[in-house]
PDB file of N, CA and C in Angstrom:
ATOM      1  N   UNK A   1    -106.031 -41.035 -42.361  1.00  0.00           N
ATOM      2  CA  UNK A   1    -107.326 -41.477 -41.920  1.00  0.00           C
ATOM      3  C   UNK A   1    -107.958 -40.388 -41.066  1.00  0.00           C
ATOM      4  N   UNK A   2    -109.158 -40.478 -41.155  1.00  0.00           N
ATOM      5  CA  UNK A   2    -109.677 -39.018 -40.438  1.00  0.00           C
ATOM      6  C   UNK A   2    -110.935 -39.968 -39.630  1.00  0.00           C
ATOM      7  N   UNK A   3    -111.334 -39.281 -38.476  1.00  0.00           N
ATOM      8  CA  UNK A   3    -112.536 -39.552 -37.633  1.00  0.00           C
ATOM      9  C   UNK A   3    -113.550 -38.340 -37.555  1.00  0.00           C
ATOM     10  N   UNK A   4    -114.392 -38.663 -38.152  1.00  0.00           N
ATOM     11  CA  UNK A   4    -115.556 -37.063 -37.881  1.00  0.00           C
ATOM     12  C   UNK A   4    -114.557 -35.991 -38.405  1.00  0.00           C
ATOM     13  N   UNK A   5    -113.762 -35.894 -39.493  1.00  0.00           N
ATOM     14  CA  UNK A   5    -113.457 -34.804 -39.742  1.00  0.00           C
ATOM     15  C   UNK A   5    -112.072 -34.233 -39.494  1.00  0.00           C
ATOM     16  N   UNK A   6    -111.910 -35.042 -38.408  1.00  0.00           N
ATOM     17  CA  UNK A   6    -110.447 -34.602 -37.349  1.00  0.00           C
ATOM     18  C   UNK A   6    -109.550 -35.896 -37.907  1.00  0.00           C
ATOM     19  N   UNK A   7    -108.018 -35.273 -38.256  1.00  0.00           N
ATOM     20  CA  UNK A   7    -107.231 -36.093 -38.903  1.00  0.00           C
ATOM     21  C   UNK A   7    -105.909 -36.651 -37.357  1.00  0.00           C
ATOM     22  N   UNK A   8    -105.957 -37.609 -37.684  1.00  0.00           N
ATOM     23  CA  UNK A   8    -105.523 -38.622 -36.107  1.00  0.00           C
ATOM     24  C   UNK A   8    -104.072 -38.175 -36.061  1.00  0.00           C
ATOM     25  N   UNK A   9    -103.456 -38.151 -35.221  1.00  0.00           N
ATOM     26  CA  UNK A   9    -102.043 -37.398 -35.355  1.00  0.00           C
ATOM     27  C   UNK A   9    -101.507 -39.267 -34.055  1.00  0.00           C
ATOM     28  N   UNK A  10    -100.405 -39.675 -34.518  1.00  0.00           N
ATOM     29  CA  UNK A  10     -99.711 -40.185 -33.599  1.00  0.00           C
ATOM     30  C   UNK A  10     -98.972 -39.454 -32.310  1.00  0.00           C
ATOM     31  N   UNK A  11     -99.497 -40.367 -31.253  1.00  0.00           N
ATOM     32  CA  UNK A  11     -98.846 -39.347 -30.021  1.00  0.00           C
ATOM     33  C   UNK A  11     -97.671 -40.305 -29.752  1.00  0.00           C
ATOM     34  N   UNK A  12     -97.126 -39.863 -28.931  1.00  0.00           N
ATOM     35  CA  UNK A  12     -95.212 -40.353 -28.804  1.00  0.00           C
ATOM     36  C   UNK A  12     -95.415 -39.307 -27.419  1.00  0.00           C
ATOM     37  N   UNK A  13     -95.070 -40.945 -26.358  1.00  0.00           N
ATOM     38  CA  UNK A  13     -94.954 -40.742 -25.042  1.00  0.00           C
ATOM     39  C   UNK A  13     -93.378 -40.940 -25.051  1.00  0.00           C
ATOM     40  N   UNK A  14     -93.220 -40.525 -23.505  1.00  0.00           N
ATOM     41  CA  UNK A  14     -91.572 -40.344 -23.250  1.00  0.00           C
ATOM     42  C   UNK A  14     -91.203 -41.395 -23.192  1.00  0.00           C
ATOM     43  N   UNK A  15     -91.491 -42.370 -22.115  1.00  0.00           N
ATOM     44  CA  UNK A  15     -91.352 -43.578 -22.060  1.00  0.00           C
ATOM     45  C   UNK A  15     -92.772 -44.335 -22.286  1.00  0.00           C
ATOM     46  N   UNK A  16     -92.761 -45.573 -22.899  1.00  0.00           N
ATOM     47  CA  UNK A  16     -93.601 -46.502 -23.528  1.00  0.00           C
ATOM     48  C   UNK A  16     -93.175 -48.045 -22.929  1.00  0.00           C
ATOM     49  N   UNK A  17     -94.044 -48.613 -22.238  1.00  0.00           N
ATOM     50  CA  UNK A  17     -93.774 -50.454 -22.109  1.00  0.00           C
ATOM     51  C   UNK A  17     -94.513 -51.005 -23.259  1.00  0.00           C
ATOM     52  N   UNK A  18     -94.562 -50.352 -24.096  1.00  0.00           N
ATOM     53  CA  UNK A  18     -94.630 -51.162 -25.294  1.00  0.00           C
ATOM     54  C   UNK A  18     -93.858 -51.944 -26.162  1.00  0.00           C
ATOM     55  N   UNK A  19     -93.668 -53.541 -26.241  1.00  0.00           N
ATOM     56  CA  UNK A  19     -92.594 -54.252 -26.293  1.00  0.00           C
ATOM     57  C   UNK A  19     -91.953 -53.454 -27.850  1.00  0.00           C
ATOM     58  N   UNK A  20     -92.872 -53.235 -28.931  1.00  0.00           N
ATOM     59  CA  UNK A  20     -92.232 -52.399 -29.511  1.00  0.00           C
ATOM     60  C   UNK A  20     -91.080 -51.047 -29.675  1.00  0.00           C
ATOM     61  N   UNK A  21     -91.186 -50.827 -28.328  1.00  0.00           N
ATOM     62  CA  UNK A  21     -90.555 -49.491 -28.240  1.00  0.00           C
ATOM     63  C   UNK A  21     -89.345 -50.223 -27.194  1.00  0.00           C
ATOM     64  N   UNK A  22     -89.709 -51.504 -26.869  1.00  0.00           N
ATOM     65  CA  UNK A  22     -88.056 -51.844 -25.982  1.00  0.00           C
ATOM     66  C   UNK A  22     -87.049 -51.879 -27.130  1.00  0.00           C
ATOM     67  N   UNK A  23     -86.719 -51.701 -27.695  1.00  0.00           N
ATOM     68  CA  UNK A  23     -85.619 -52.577 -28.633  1.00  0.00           C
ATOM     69  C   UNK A  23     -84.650 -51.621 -28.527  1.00  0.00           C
ATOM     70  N   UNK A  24     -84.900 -50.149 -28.233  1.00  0.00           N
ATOM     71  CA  UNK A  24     -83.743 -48.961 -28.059  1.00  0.00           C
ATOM     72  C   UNK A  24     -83.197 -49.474 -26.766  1.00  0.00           C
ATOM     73  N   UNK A  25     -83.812 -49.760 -25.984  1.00  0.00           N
ATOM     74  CA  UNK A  25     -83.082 -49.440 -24.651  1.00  0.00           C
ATOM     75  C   UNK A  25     -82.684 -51.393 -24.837  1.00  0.00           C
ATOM     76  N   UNK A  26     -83.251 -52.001 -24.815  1.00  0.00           N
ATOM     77  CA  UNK A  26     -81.632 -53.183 -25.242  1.00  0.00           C
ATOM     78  C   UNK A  26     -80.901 -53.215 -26.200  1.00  0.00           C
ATOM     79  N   UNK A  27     -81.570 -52.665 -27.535  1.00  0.00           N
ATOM     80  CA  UNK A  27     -80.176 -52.814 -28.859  1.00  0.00           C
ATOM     81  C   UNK A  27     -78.830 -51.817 -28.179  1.00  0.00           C
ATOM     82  N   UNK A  28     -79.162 -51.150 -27.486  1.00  0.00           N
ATOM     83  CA  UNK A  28     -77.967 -50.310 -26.787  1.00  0.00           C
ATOM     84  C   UNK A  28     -76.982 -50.789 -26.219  1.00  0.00           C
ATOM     85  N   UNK A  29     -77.504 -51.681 -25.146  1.00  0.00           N
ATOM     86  CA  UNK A  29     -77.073 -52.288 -24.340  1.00  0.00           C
ATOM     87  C   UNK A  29     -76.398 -53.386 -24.638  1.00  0.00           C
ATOM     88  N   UNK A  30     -76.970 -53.853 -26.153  1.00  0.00           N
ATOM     89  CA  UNK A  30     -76.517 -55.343 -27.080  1.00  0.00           C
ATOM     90  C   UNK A  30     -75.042 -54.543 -27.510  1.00  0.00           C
ATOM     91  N   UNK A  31     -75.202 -53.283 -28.059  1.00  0.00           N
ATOM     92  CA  UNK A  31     -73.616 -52.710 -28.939  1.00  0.00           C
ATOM     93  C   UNK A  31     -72.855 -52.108 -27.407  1.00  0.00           C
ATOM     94  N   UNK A  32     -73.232 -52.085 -26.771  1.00  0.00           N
ATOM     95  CA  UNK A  32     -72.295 -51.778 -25.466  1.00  0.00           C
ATOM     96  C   UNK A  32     -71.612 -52.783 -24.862  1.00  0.00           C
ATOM     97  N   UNK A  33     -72.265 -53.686 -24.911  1.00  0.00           N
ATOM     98  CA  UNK A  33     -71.908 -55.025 -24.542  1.00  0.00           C
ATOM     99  C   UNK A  33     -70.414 -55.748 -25.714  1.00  0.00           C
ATOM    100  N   UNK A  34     -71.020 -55.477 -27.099  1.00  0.00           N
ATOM    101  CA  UNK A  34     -70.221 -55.802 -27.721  1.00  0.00           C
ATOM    102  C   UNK A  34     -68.812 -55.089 -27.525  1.00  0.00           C
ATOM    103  N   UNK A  35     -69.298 -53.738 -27.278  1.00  0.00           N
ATOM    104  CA  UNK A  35     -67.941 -53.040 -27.628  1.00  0.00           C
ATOM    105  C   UNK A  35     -67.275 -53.588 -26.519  1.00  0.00           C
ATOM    106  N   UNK A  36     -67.659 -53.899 -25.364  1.00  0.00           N
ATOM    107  CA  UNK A  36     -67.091 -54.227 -23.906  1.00  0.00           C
ATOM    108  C   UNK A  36     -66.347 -55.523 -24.691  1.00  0.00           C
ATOM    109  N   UNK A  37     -66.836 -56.509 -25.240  1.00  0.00           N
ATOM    110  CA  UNK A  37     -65.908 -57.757 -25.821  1.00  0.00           C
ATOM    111  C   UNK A  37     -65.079 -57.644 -26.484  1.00  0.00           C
ATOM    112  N   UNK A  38     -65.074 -56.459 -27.791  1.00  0.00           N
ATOM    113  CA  UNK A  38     -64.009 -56.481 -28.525  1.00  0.00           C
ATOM    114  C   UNK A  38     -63.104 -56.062 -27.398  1.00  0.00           C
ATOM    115  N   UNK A  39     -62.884 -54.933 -26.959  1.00  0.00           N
ATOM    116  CA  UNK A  39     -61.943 -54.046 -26.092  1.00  0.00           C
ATOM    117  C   UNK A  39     -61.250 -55.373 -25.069  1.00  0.00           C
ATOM    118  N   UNK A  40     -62.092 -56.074 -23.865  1.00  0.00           N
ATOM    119  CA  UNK A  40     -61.354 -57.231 -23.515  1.00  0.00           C
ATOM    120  C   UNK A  40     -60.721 -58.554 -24.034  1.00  0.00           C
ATOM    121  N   UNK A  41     -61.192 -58.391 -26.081  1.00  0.00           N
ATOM    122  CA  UNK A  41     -60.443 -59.436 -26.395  1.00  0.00           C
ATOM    123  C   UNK A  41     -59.153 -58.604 -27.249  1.00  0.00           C
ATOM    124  N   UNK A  42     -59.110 -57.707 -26.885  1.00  0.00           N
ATOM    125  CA  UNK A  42     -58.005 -56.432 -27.614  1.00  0.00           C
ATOM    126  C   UNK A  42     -57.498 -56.357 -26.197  1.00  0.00           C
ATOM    127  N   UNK A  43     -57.728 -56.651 -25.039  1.00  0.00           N
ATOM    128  CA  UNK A  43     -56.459 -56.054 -24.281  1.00  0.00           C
ATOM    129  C   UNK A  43     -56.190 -57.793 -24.040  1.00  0.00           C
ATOM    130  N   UNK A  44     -56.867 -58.856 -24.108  1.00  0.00           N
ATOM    131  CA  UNK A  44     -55.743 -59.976 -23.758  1.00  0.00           C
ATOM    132  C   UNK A  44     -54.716 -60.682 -25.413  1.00  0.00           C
ATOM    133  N   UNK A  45     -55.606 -60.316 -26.652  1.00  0.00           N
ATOM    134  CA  UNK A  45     -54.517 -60.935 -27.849  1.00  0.00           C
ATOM    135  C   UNK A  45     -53.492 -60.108 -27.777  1.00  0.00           C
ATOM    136  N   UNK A  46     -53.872 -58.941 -27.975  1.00  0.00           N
ATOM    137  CA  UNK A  46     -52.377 -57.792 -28.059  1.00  0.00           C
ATOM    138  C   UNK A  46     -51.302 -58.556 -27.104  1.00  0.00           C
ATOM    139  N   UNK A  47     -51.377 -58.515 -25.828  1.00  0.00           N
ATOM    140  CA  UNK A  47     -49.674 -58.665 -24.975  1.00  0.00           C
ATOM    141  C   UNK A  47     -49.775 -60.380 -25.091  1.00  0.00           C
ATOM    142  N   UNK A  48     -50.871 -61.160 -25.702  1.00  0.00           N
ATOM    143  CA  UNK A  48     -50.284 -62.978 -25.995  1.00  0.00           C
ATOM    144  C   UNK A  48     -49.506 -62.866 -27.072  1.00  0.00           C
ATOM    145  N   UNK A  49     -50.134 -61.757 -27.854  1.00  0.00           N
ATOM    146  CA  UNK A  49     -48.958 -62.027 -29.432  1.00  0.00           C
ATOM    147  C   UNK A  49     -47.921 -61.099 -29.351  1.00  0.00           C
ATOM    148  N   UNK A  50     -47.992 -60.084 -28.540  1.00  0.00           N
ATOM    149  CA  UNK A  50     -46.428 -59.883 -28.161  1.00  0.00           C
ATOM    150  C   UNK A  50     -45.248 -60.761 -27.174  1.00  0.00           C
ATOM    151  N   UNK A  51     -46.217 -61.499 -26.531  1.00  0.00           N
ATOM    152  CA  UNK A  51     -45.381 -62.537 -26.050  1.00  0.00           C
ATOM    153  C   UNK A  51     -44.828 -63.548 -27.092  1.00  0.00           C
ATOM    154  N   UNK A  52     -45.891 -64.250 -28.121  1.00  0.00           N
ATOM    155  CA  UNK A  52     -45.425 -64.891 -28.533  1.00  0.00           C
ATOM    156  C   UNK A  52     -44.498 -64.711 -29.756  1.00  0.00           C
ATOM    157  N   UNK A  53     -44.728 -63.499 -30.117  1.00  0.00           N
ATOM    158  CA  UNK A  53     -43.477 -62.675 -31.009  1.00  0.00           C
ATOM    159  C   UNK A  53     -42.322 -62.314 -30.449  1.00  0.00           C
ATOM    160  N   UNK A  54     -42.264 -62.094 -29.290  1.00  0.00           N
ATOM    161  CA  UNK A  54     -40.904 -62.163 -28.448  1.00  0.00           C
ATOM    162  C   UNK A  54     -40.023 -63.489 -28.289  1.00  0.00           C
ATOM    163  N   UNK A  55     -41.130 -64.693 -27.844  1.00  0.00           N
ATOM    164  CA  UNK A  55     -40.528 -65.715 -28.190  1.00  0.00           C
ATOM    165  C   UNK A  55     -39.835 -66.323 -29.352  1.00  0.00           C
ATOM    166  N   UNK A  56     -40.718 -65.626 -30.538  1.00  0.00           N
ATOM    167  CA  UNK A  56     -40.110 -65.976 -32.142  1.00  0.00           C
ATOM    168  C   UNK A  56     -39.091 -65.259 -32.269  1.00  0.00           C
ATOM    169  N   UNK A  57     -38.659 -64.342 -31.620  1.00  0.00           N
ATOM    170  CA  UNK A  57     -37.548 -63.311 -32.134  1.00  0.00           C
ATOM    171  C   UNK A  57     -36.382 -63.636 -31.140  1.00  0.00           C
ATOM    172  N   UNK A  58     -36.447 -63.898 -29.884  1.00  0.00           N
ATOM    173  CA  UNK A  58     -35.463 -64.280 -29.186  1.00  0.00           C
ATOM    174  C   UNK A  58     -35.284 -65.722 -29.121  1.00  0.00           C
ATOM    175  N   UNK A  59     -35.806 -66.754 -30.030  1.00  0.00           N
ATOM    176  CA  UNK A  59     -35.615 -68.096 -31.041  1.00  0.00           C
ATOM    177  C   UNK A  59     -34.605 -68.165 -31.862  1.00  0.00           C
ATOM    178  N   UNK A  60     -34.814 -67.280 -32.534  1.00  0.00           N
ATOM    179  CA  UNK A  60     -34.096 -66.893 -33.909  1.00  0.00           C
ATOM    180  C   UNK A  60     -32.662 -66.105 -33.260  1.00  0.00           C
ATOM    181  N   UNK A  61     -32.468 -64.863 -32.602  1.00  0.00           N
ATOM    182  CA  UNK A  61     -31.339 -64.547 -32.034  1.00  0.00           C
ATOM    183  C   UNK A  61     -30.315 -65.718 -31.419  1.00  0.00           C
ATOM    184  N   UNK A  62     -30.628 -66.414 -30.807  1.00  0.00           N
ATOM    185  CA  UNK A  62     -30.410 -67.177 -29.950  1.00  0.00           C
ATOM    186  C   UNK A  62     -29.800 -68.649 -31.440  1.00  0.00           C
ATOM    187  N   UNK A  63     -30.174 -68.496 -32.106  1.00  0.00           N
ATOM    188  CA  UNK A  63     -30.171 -69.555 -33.163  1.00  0.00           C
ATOM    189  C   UNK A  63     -28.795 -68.988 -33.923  1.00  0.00           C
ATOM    190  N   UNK A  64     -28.919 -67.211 -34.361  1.00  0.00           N
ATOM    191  CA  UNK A  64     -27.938 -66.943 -34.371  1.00  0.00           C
ATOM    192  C   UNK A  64     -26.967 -66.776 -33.965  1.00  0.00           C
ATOM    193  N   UNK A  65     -27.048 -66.415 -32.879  1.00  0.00           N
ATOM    194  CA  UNK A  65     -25.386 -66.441 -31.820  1.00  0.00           C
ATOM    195  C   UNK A  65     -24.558 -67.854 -31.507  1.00  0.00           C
ATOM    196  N   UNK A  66     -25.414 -68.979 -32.057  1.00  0.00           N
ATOM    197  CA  UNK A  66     -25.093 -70.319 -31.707  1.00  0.00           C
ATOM    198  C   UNK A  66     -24.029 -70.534 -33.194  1.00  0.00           C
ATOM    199  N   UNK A  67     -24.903 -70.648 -34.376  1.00  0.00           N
ATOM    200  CA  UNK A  67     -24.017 -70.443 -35.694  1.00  0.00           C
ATOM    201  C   UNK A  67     -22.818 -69.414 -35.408  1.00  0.00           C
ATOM    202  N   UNK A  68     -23.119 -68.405 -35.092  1.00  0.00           N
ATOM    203  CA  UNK A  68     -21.621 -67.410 -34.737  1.00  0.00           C
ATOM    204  C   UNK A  68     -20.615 -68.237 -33.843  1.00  0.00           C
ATOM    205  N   UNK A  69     -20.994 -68.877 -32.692  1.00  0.00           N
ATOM    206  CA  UNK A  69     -20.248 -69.391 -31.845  1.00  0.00           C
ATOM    207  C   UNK A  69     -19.806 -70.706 -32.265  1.00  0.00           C
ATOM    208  N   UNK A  70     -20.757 -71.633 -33.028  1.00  0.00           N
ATOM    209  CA  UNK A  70     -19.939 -72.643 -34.153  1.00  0.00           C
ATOM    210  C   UNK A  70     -18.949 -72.494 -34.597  1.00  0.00           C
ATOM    211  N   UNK A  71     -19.413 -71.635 -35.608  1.00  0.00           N
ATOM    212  CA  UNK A  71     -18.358 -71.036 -36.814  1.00  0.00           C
ATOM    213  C   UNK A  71     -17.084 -70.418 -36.217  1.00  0.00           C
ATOM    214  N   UNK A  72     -17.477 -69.737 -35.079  1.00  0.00           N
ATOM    215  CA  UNK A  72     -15.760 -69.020 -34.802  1.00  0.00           C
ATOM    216  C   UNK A  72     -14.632 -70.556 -33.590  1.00  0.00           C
ATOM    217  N   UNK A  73     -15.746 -71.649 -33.073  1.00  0.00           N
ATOM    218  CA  UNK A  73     -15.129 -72.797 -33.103  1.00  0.00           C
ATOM    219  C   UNK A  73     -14.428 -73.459 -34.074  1.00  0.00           C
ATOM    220  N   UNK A  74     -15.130 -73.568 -35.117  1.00  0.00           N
ATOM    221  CA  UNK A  74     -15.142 -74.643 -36.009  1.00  0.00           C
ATOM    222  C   UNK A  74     -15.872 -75.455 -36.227  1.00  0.00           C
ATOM    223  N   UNK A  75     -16.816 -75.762 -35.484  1.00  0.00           N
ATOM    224  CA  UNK A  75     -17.521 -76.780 -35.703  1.00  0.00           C
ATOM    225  C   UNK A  75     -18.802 -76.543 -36.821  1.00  0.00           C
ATOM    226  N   UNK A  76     -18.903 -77.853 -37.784  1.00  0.00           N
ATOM    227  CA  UNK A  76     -19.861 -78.076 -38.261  1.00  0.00           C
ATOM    228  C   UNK A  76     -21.136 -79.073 -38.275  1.00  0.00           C
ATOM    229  N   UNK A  77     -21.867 -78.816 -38.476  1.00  0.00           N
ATOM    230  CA  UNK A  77     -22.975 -79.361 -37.590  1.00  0.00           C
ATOM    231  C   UNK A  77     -23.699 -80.014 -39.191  1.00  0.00           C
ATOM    232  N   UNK A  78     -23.904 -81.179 -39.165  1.00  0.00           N
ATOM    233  CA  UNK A  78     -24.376 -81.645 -40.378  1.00  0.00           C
ATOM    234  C   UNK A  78     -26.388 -81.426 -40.270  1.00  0.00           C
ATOM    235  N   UNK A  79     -26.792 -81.002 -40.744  1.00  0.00           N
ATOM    236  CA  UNK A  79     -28.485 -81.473 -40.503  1.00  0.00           C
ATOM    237  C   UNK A  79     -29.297 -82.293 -41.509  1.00  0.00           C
ATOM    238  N   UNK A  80     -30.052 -82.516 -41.596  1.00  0.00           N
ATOM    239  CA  UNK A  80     -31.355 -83.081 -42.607  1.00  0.00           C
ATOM    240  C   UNK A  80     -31.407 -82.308 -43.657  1.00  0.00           C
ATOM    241  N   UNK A  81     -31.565 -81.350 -43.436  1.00  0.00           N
ATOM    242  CA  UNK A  81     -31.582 -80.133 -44.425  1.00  0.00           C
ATOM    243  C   UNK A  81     -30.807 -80.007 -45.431  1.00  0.00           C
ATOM    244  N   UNK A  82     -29.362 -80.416 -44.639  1.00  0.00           N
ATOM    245  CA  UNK A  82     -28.579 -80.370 -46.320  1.00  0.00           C
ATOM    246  C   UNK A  82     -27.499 -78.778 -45.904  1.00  0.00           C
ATOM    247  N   UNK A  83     -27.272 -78.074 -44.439  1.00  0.00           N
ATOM    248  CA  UNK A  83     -26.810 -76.976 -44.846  1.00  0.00           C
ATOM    249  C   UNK A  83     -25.578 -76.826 -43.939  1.00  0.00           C
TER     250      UNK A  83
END
């Protein structure tokens, strides 16, 4: 588009309160924010599910040393199961 001849050039200020031009300085702040959530829900699942994988594994040990300590008794233990 031209005026009298002279073709209009867009000017681009440094900073702008033009609600248009907010969206950089919060969409920033929106993925900063996010990243801040993943990272605090990555440092509390990580050591719950190593807890609770510790619990599953020292379940199971503990399950075994009991059958070992049966068996070198004697005793048999009938269950539901059938085993």
């Amino acid at each position: 588009m031209t005026r009298k001849g002279r073709r209009l050039r867009p000017r681009l200020r440094a900073h702008s309160d033009h609600p248009s031009h907010s969206y950089a300085r919060t969409g920033d702040s929106r993925h900063v924010n996010t990243a801040a959530e993943i990272v605090l829900a990555l440092l509390v699942l990580v050591p719950f599910g190593l807890v609770v994988g510790l619990f599953i594994w020292a379940a199971f040990k503990d399950g075994e040393e009991d059958r070992a300590l049966q068996a070198r008794l004697g005793i048999r233990r009938k269950t539901r199961l059938g085993r």
